[in-house]
Protein backbone atom coordinates (compact mmCIF):
# COMPACT_ATOMS: atom_id res chain seq x y z
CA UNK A 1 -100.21 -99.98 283.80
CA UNK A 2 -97.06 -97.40 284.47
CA UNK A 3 -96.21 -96.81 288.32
CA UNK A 4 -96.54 -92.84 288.59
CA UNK A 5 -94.38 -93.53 291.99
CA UNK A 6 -90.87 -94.49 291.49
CA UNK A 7 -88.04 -95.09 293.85
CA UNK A 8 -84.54 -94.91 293.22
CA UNK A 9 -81.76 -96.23 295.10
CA UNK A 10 -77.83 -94.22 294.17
CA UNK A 11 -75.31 -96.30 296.16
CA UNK A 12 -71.96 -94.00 296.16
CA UNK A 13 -68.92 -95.33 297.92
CA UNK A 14 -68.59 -91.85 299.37
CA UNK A 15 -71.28 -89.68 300.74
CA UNK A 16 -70.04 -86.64 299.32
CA UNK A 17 -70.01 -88.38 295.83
CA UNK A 18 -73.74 -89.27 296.70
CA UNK A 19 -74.63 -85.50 297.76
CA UNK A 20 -73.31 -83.80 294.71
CA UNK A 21 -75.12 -87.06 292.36
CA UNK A 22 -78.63 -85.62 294.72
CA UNK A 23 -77.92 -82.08 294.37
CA UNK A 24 -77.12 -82.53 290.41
CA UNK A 25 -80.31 -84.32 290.01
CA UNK A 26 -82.55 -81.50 291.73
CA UNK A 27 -80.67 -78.87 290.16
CA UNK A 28 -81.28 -80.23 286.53
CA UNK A 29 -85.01 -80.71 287.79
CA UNK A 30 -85.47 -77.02 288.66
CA UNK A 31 -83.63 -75.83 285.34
CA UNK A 32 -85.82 -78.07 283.02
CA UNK A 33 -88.96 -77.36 285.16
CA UNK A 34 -89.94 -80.83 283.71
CA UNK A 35 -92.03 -82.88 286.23
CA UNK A 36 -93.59 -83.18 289.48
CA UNK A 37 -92.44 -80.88 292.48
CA UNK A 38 -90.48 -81.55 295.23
CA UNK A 39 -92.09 -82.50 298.79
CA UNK A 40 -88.53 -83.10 300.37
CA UNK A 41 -85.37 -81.99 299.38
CA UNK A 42 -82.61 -82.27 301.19
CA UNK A 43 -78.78 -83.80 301.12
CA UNK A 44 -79.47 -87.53 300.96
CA UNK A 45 -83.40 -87.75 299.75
CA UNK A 46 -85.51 -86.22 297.49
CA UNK A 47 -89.61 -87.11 297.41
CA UNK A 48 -91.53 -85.63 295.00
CA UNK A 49 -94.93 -85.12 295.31
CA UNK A 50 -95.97 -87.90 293.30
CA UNK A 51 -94.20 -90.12 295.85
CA UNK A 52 -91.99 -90.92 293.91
CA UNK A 53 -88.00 -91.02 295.77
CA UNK A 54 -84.48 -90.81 294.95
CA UNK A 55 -82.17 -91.53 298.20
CA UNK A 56 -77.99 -92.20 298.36
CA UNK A 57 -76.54 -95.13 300.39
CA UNK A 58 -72.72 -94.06 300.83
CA UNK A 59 -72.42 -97.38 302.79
CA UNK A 60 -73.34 -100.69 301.84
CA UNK A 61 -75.12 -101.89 305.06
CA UNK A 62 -77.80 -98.71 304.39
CA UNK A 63 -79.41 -100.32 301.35
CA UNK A 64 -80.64 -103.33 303.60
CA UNK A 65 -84.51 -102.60 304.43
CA UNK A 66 -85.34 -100.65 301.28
CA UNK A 67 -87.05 -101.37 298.38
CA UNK A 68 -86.40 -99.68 294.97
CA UNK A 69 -87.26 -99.48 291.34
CA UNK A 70 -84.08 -98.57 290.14
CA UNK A 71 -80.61 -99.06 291.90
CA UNK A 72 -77.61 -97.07 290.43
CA UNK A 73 -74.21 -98.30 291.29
CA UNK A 74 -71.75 -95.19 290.99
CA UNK A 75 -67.92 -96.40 290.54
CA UNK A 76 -68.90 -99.79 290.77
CA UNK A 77 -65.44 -101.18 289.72
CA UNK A 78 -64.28 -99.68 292.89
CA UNK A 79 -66.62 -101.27 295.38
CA UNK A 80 -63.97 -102.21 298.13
CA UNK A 81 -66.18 -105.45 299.09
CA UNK A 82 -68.27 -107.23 295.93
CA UNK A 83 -69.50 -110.32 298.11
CA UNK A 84 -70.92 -108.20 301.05
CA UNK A 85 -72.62 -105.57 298.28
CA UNK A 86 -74.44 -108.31 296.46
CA UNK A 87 -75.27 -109.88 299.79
CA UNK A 88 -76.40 -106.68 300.93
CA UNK A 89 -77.97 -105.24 297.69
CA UNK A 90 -80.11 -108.38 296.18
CA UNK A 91 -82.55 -108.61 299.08
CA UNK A 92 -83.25 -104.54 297.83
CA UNK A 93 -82.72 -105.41 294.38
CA UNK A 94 -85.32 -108.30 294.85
CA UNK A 95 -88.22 -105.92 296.34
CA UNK A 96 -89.14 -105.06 293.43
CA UNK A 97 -90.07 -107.65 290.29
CA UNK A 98 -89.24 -105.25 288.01
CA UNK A 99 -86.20 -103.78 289.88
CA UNK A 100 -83.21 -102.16 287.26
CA UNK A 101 -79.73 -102.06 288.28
CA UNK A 102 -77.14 -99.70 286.53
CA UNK A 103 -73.01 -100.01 287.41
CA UNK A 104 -71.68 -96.89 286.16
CA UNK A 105 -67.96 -96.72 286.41
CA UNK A 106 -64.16 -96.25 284.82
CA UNK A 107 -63.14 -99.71 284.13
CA UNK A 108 -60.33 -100.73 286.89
CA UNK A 109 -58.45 -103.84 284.97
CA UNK A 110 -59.25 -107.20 284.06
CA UNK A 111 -59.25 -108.96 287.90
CA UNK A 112 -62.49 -107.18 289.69
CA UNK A 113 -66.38 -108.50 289.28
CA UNK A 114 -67.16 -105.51 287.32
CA UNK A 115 -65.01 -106.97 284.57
CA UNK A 116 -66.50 -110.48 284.74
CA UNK A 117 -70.20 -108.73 284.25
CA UNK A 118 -69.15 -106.47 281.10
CA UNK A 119 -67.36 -109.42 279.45
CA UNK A 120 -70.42 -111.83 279.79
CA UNK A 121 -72.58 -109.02 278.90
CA UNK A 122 -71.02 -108.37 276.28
CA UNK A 123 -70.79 -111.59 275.00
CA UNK A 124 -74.58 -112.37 275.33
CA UNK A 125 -73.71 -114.52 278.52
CA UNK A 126 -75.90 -112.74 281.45
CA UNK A 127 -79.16 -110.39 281.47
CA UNK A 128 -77.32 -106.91 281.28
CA UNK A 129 -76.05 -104.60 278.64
CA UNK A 130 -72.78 -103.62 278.08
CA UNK A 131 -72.39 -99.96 277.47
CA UNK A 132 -69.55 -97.55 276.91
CA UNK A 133 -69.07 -93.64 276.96
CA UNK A 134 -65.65 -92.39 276.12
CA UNK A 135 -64.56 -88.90 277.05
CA UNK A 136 -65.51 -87.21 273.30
CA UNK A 137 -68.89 -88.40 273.42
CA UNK A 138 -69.46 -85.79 276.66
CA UNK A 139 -69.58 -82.01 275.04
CA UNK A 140 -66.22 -79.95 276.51
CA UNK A 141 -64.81 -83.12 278.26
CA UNK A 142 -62.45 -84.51 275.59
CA UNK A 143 -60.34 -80.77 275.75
CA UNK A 144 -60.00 -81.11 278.97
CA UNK A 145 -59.53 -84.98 279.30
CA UNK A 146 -56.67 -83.74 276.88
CA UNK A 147 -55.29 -81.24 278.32
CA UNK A 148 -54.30 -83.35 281.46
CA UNK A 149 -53.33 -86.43 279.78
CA UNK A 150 -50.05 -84.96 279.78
CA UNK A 151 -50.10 -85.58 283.60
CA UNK A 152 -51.19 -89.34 282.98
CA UNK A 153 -49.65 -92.31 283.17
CA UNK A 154 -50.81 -94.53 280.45
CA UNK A 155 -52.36 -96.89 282.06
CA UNK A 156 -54.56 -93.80 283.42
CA UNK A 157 -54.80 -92.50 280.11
CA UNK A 158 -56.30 -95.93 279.01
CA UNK A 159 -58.75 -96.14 281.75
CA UNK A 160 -60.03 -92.76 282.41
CA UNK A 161 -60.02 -91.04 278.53
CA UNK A 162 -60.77 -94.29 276.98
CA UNK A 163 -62.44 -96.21 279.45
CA UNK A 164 -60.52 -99.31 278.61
CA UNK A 165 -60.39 -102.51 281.20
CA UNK A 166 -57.08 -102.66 280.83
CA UNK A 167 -55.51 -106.38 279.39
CA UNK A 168 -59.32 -107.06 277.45
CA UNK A 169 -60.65 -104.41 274.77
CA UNK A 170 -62.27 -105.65 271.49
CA UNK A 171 -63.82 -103.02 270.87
CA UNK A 172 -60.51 -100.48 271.31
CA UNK A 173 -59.15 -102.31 268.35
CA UNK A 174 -62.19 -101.86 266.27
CA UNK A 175 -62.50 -97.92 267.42
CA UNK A 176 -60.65 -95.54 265.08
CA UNK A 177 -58.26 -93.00 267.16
């Protein structure tokens, strides 16, 4: 049986990052006019009348003492602290037995956790899945990704345009350019 009432967890390592994640989720809500209405809107939470929630955590001590369905990671390669957010995040991760957890992020090198989880991931060696996105696979963004790489250093160019932990790519050899 499918749980109509979903909640959803964005951790952001900066609040404004978190407000403008919120405010792009409502927004495409009200311009699809796709499912149920909102009950409370505001900067940091969204409840829909279904009961269903989406909240932000800009610091890692304010996902303690939720639980959540889904909890979204935004530039998780950046996280300043990895010990204290696991410590933190798997008592909220572990609320819910069928709790999801996505890292979205530009890679950041080869020495950071992030890494560690993509390579065993990738290799079949832990429970997530590896994904990429490189800047032509987003409509508009590879002309402008371009049009500043200019300004990049390459080790920028590699990371940001295409999303490359630096020192470890297979699959940057494999990709045509």
């Amino acid at each position: 049986m499918r749980q109509s009432n979903l909640s959803i967890m964005i951790y952001t390592p900066k609040l404004d990052l978190g407000k403008e994640f919120l405010s792009r989720i409502a927004e495409l809500r009200d311009m699809l006019r796709f499912g149920p209405t909102f009950k409370i809107r505001n900067k940091e939470y969204l409840e829909f009348i279904n009961g269903s929630r989406i909240r932000i955590a800009s610091t890692i001590s304010r996902l303690r003492g939720h639980n959540c369905d889904l909890m979204i990671i935004d530039e998780a390669a950046y996280l300043k602290d990895p010990e204290e957010f696991v410590y933190c995040a798997i008592p909220t991760y572990a609320s819910s037995p069928n709790c999801q957890m996505i890292f979205i992020s530009t890679p950041r090198g080869r020495d950071n956790y992030l890494n560690e989880i993509y390579v065993k991931a990738h290799e079949h060696k832990n429970e997530f899945v590896a994904s990429r996105m490189y800047a032509d696979d987003i409509p508009n963004r590879a002309e402008k990704e371009a049009r500043y790489s200019a300004y990049m250093s390459m080790t920028d160019m590699l990371r940001e345009v295409l999303c490359i932990f630096w020192g470890y790519d297979r699959q940057f050899r494999k990709r045509k350019m």
